[in-house]
PDB file of N, CA and C in Angstrom:
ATOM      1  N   UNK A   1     -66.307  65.101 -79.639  1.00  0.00           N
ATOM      2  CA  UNK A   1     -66.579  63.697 -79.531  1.00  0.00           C
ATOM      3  C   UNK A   1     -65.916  63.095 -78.285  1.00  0.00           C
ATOM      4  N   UNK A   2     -65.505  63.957 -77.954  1.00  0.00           N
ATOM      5  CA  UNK A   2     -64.527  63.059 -76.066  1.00  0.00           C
ATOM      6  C   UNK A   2     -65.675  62.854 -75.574  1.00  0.00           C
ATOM      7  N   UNK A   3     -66.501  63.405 -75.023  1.00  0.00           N
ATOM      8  CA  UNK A   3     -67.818  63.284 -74.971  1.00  0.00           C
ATOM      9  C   UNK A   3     -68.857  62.216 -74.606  1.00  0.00           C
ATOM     10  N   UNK A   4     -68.594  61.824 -76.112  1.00  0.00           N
ATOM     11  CA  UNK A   4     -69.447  60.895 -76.922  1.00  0.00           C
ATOM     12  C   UNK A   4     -70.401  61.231 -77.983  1.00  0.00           C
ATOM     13  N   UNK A   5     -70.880  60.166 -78.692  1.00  0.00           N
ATOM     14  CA  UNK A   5     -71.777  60.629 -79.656  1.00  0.00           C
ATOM     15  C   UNK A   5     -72.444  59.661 -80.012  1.00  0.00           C
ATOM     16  N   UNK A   6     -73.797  59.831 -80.169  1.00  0.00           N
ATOM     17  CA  UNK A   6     -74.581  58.528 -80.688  1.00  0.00           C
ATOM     18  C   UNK A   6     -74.853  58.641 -81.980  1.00  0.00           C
ATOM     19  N   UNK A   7     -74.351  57.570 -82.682  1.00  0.00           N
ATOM     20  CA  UNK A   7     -74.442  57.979 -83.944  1.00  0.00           C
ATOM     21  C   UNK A   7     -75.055  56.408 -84.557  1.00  0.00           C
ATOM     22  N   UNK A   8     -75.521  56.288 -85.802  1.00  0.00           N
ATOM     23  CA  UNK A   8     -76.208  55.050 -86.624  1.00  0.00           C
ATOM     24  C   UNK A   8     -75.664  54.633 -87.698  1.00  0.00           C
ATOM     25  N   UNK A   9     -74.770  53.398 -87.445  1.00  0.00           N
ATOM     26  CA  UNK A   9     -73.949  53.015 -88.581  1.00  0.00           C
ATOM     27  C   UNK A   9     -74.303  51.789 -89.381  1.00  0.00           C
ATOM     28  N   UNK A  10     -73.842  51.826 -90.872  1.00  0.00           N
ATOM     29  CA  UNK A  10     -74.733  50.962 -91.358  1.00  0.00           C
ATOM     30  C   UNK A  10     -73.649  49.841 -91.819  1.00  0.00           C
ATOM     31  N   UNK A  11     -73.796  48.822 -91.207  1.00  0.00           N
ATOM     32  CA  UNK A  11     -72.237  47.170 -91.571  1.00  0.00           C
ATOM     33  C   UNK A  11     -73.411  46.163 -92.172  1.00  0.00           C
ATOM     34  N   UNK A  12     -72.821  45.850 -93.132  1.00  0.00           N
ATOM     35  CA  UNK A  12     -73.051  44.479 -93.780  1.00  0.00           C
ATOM     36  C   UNK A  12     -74.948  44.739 -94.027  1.00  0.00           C
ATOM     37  N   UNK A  13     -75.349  46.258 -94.473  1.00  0.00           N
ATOM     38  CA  UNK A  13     -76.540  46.425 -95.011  1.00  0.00           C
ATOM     39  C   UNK A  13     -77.139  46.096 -93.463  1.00  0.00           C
ATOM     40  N   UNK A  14     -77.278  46.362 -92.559  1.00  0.00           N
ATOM     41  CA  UNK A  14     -78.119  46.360 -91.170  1.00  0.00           C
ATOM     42  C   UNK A  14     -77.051  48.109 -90.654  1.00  0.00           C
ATOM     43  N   UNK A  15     -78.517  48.545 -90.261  1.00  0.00           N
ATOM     44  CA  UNK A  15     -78.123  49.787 -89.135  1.00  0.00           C
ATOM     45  C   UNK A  15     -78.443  49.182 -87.590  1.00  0.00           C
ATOM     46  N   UNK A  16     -77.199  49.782 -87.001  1.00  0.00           N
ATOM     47  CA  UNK A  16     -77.187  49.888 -85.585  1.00  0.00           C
ATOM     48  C   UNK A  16     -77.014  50.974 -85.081  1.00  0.00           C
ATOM     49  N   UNK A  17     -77.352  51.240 -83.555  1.00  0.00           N
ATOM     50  CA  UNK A  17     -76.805  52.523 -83.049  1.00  0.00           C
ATOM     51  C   UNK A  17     -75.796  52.252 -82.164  1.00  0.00           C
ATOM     52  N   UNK A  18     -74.721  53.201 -82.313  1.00  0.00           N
ATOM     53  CA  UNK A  18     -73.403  53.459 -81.926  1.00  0.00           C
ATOM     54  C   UNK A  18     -73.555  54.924 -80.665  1.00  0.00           C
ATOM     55  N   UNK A  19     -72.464  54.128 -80.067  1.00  0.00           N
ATOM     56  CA  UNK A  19     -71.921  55.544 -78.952  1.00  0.00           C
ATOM     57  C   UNK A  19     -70.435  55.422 -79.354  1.00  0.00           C
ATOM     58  N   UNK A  20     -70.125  56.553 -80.020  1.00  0.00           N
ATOM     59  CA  UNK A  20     -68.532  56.650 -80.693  1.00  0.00           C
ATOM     60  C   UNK A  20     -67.818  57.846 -79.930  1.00  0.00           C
ATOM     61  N   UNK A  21     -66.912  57.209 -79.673  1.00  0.00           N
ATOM     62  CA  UNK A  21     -66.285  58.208 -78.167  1.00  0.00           C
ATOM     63  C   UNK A  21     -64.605  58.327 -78.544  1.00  0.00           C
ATOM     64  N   UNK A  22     -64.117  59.468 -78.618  1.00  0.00           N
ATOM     65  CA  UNK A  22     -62.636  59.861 -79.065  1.00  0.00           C
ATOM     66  C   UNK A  22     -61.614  58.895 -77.950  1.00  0.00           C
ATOM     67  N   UNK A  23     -60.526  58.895 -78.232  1.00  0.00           N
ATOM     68  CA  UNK A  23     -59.053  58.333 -77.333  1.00  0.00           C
ATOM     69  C   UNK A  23     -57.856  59.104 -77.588  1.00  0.00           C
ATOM     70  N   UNK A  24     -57.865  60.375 -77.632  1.00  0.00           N
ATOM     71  CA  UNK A  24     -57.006  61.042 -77.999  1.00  0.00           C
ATOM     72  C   UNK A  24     -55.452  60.986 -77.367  1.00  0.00           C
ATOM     73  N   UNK A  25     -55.796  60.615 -76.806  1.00  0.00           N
ATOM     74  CA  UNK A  25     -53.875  60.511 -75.426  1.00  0.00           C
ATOM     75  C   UNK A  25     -53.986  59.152 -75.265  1.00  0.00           C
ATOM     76  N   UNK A  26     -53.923  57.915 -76.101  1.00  0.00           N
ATOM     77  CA  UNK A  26     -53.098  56.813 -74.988  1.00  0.00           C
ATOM     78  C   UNK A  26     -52.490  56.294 -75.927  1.00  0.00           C
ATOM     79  N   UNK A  27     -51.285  56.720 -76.405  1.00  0.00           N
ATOM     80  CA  UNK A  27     -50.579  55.910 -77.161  1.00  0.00           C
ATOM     81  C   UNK A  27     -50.376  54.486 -77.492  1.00  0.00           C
ATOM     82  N   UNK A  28     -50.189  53.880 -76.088  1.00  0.00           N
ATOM     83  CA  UNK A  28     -50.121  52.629 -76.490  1.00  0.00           C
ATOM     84  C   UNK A  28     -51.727  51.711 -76.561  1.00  0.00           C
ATOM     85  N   UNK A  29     -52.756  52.126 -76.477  1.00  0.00           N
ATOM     86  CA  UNK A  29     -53.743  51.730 -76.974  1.00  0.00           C
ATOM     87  C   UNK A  29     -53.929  51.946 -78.204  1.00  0.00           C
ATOM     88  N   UNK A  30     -53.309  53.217 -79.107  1.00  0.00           N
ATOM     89  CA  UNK A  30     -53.815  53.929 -80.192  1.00  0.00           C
ATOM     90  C   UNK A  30     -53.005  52.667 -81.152  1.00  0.00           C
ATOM     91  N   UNK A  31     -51.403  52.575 -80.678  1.00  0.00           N
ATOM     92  CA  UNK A  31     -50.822  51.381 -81.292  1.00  0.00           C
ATOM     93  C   UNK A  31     -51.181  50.015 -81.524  1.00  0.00           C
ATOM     94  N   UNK A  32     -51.728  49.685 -80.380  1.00  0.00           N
ATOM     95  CA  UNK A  32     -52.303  48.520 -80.838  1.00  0.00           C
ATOM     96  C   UNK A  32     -53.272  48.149 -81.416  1.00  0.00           C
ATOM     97  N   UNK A  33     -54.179  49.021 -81.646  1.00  0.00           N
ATOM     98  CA  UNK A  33     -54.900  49.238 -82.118  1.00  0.00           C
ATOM     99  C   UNK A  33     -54.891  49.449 -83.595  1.00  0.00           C
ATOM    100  N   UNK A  34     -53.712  50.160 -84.322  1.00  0.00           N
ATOM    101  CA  UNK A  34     -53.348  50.103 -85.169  1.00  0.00           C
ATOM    102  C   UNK A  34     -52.490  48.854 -86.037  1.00  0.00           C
ATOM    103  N   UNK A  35     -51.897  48.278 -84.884  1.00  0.00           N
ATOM    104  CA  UNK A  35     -51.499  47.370 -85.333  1.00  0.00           C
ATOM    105  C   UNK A  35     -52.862  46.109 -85.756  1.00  0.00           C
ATOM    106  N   UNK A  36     -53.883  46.086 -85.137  1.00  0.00           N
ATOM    107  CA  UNK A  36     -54.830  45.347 -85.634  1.00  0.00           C
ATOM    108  C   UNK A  36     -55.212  45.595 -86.973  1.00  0.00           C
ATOM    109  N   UNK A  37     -55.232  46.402 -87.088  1.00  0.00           N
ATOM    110  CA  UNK A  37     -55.991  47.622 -88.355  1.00  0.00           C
ATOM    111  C   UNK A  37     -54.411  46.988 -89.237  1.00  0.00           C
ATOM    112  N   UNK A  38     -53.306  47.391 -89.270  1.00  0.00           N
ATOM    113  CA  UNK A  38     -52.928  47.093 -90.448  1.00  0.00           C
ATOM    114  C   UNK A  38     -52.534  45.551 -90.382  1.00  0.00           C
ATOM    115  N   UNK A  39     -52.593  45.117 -89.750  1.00  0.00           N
ATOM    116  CA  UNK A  39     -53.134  43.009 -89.696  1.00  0.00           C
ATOM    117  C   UNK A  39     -53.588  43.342 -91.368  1.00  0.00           C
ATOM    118  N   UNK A  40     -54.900  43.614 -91.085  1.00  0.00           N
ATOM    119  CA  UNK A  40     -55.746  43.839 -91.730  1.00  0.00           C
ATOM    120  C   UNK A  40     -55.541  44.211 -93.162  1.00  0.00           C
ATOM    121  N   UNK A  41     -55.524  45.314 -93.212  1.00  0.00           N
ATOM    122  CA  UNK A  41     -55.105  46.694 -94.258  1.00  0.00           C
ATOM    123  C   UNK A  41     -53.980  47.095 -94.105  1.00  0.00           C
ATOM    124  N   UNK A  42     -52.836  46.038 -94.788  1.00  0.00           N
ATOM    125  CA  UNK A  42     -51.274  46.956 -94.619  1.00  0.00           C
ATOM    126  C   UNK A  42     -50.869  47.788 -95.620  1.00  0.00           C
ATOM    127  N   UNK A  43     -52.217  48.200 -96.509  1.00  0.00           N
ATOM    128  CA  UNK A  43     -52.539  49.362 -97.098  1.00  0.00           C
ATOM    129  C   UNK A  43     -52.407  50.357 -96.570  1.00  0.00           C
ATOM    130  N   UNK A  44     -52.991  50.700 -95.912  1.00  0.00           N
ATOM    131  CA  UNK A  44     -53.579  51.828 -94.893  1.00  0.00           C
ATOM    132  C   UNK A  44     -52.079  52.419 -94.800  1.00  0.00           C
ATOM    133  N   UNK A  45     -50.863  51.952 -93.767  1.00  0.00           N
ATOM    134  CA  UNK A  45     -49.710  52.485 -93.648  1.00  0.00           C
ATOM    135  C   UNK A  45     -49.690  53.514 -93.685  1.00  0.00           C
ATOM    136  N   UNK A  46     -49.306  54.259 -94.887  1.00  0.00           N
ATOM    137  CA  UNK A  46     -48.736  55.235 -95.035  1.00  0.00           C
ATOM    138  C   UNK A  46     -49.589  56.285 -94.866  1.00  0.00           C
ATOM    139  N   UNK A  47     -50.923  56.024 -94.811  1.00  0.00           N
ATOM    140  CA  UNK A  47     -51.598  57.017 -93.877  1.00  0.00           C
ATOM    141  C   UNK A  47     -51.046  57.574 -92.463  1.00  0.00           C
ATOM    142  N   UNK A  48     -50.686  56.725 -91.858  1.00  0.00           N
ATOM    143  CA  UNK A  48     -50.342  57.125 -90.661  1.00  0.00           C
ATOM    144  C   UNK A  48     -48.802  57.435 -90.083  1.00  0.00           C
ATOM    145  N   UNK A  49     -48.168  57.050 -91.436  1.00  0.00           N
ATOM    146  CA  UNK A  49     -46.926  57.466 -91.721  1.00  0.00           C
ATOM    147  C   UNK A  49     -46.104  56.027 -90.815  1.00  0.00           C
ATOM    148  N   UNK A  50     -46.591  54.872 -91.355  1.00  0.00           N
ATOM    149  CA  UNK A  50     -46.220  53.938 -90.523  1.00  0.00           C
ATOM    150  C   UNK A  50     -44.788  52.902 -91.787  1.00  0.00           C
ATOM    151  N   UNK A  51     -43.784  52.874 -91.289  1.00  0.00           N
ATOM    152  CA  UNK A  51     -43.597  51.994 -92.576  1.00  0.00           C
ATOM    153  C   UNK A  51     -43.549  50.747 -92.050  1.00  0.00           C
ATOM    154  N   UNK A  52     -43.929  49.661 -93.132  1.00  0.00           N
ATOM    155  CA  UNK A  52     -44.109  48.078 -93.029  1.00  0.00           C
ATOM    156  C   UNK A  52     -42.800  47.661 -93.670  1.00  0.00           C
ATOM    157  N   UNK A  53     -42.451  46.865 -92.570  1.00  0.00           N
ATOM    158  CA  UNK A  53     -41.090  45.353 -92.692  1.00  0.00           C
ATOM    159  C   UNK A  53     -41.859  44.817 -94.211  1.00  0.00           C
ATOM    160  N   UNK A  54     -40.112  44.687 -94.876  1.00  0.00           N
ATOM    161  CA  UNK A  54     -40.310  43.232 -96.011  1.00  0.00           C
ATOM    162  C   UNK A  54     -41.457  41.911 -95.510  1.00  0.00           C
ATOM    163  N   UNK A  55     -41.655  41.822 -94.055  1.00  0.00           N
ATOM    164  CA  UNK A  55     -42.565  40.643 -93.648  1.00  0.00           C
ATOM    165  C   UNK A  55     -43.804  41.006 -93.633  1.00  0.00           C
ATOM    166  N   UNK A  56     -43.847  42.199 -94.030  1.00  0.00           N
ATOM    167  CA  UNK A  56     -45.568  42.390 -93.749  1.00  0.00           C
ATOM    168  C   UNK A  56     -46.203  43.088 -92.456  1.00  0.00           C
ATOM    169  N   UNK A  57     -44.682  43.140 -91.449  1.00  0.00           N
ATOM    170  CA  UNK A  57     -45.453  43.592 -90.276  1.00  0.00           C
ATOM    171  C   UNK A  57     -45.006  45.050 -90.163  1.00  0.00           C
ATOM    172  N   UNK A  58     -45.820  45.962 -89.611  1.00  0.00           N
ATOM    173  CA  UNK A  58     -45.358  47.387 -89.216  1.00  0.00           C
ATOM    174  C   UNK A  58     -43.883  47.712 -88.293  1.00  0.00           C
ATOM    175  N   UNK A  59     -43.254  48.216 -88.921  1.00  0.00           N
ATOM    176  CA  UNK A  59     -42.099  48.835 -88.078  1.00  0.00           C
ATOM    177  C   UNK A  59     -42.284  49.278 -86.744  1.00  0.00           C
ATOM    178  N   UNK A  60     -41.738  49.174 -85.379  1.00  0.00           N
ATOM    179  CA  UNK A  60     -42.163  49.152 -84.116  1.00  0.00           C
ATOM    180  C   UNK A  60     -42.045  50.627 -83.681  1.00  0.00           C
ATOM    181  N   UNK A  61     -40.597  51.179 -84.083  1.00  0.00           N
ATOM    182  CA  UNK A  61     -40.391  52.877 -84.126  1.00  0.00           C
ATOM    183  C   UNK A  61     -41.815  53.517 -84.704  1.00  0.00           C
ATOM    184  N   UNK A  62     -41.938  53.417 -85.516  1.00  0.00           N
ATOM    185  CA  UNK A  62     -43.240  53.947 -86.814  1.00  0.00           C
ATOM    186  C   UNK A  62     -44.356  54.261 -86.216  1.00  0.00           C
ATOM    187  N   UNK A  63     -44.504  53.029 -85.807  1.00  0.00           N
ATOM    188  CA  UNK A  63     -45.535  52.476 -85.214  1.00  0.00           C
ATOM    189  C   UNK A  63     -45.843  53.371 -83.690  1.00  0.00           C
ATOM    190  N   UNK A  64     -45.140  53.539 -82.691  1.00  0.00           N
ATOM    191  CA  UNK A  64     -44.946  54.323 -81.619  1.00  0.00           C
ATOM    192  C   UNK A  64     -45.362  55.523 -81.988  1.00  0.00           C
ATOM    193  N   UNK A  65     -44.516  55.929 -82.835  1.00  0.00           N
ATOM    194  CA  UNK A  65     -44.437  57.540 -83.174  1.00  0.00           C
ATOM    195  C   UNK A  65     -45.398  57.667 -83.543  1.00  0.00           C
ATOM    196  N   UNK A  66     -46.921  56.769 -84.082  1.00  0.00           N
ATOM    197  CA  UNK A  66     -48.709  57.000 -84.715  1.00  0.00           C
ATOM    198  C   UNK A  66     -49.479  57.033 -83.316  1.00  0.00           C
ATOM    199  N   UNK A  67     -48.652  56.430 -82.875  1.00  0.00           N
ATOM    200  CA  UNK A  67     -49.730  56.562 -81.246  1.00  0.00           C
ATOM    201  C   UNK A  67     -49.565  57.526 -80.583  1.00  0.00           C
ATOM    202  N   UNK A  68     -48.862  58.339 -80.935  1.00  0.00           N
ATOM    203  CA  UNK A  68     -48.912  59.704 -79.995  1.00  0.00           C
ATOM    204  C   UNK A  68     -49.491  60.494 -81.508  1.00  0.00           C
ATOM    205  N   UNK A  69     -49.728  60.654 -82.490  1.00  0.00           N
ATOM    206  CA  UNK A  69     -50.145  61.387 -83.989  1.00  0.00           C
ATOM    207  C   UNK A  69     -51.629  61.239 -84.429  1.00  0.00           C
ATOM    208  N   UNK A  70     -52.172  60.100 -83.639  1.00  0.00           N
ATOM    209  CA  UNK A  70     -53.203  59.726 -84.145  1.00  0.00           C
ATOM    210  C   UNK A  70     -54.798  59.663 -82.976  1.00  0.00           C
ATOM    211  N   UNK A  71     -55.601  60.062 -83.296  1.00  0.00           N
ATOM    212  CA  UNK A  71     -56.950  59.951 -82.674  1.00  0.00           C
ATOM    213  C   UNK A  71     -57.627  58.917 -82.775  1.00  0.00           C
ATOM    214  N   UNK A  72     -57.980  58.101 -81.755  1.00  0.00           N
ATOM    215  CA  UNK A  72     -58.415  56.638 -82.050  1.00  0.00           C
ATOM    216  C   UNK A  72     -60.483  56.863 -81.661  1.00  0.00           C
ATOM    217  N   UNK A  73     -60.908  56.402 -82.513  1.00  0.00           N
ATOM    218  CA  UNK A  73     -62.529  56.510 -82.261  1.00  0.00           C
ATOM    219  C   UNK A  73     -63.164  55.001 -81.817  1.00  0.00           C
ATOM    220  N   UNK A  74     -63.229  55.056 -81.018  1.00  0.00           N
ATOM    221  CA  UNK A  74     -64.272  53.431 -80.223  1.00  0.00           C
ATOM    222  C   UNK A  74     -65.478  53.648 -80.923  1.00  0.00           C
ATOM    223  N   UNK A  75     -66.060  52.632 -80.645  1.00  0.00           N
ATOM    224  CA  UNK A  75     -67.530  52.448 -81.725  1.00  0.00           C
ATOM    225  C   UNK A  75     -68.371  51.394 -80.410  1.00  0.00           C
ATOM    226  N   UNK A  76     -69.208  51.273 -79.650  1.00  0.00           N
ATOM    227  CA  UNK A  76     -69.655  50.711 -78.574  1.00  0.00           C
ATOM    228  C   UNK A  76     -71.439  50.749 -79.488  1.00  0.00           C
ATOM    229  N   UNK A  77     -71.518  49.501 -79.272  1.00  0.00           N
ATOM    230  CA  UNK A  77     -73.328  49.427 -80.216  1.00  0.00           C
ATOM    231  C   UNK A  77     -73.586  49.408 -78.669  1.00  0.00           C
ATOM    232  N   UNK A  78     -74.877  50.268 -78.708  1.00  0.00           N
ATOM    233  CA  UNK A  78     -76.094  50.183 -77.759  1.00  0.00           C
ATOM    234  C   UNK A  78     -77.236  49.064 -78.320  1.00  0.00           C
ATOM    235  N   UNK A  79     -77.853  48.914 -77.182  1.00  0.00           N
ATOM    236  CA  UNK A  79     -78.676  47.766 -77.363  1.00  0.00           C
ATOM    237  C   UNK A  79     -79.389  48.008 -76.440  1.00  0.00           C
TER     238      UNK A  79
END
């Protein structure tokens, strides 16, 4: 998938087509990125072996150490 890949994903009952392309090396994109994601879902966490502050927000160490652990996938709709 470094690549790319066109693939057809289906959100909110409508399909689109996708070009979904790997990010394997940039840590600090992979982080912030994550940090959006557990905004979100501070569920998720411990998937990525992240631990979350009493406040809700992800630990900054944790957090670092997922961005070099983790493969980030972009999702780009064609049109």
């Amino acid at each position: 998938m470094r690549n790319g890949a066109d693939v057809v994903l289906r959100i909110g009952g409508k399909d689109s087509h996708y070009r979904m392309t790997a990010v394997p090396s940039d840590p600090e994109k992979i982080s912030q990125s994550l940090m959006r994601l557990l905004a979100e879902f501070p569920q998720d966490a411990p998937y990525y072996n992240i631990r979350m502050l009493s406040n809700g927000t992800p630990d900054l160490e944790t957090l670092k150490k997922a961005g070099f652990n983790t493969v980030l996938v972009e999702a780009v709709e064609i049109v």
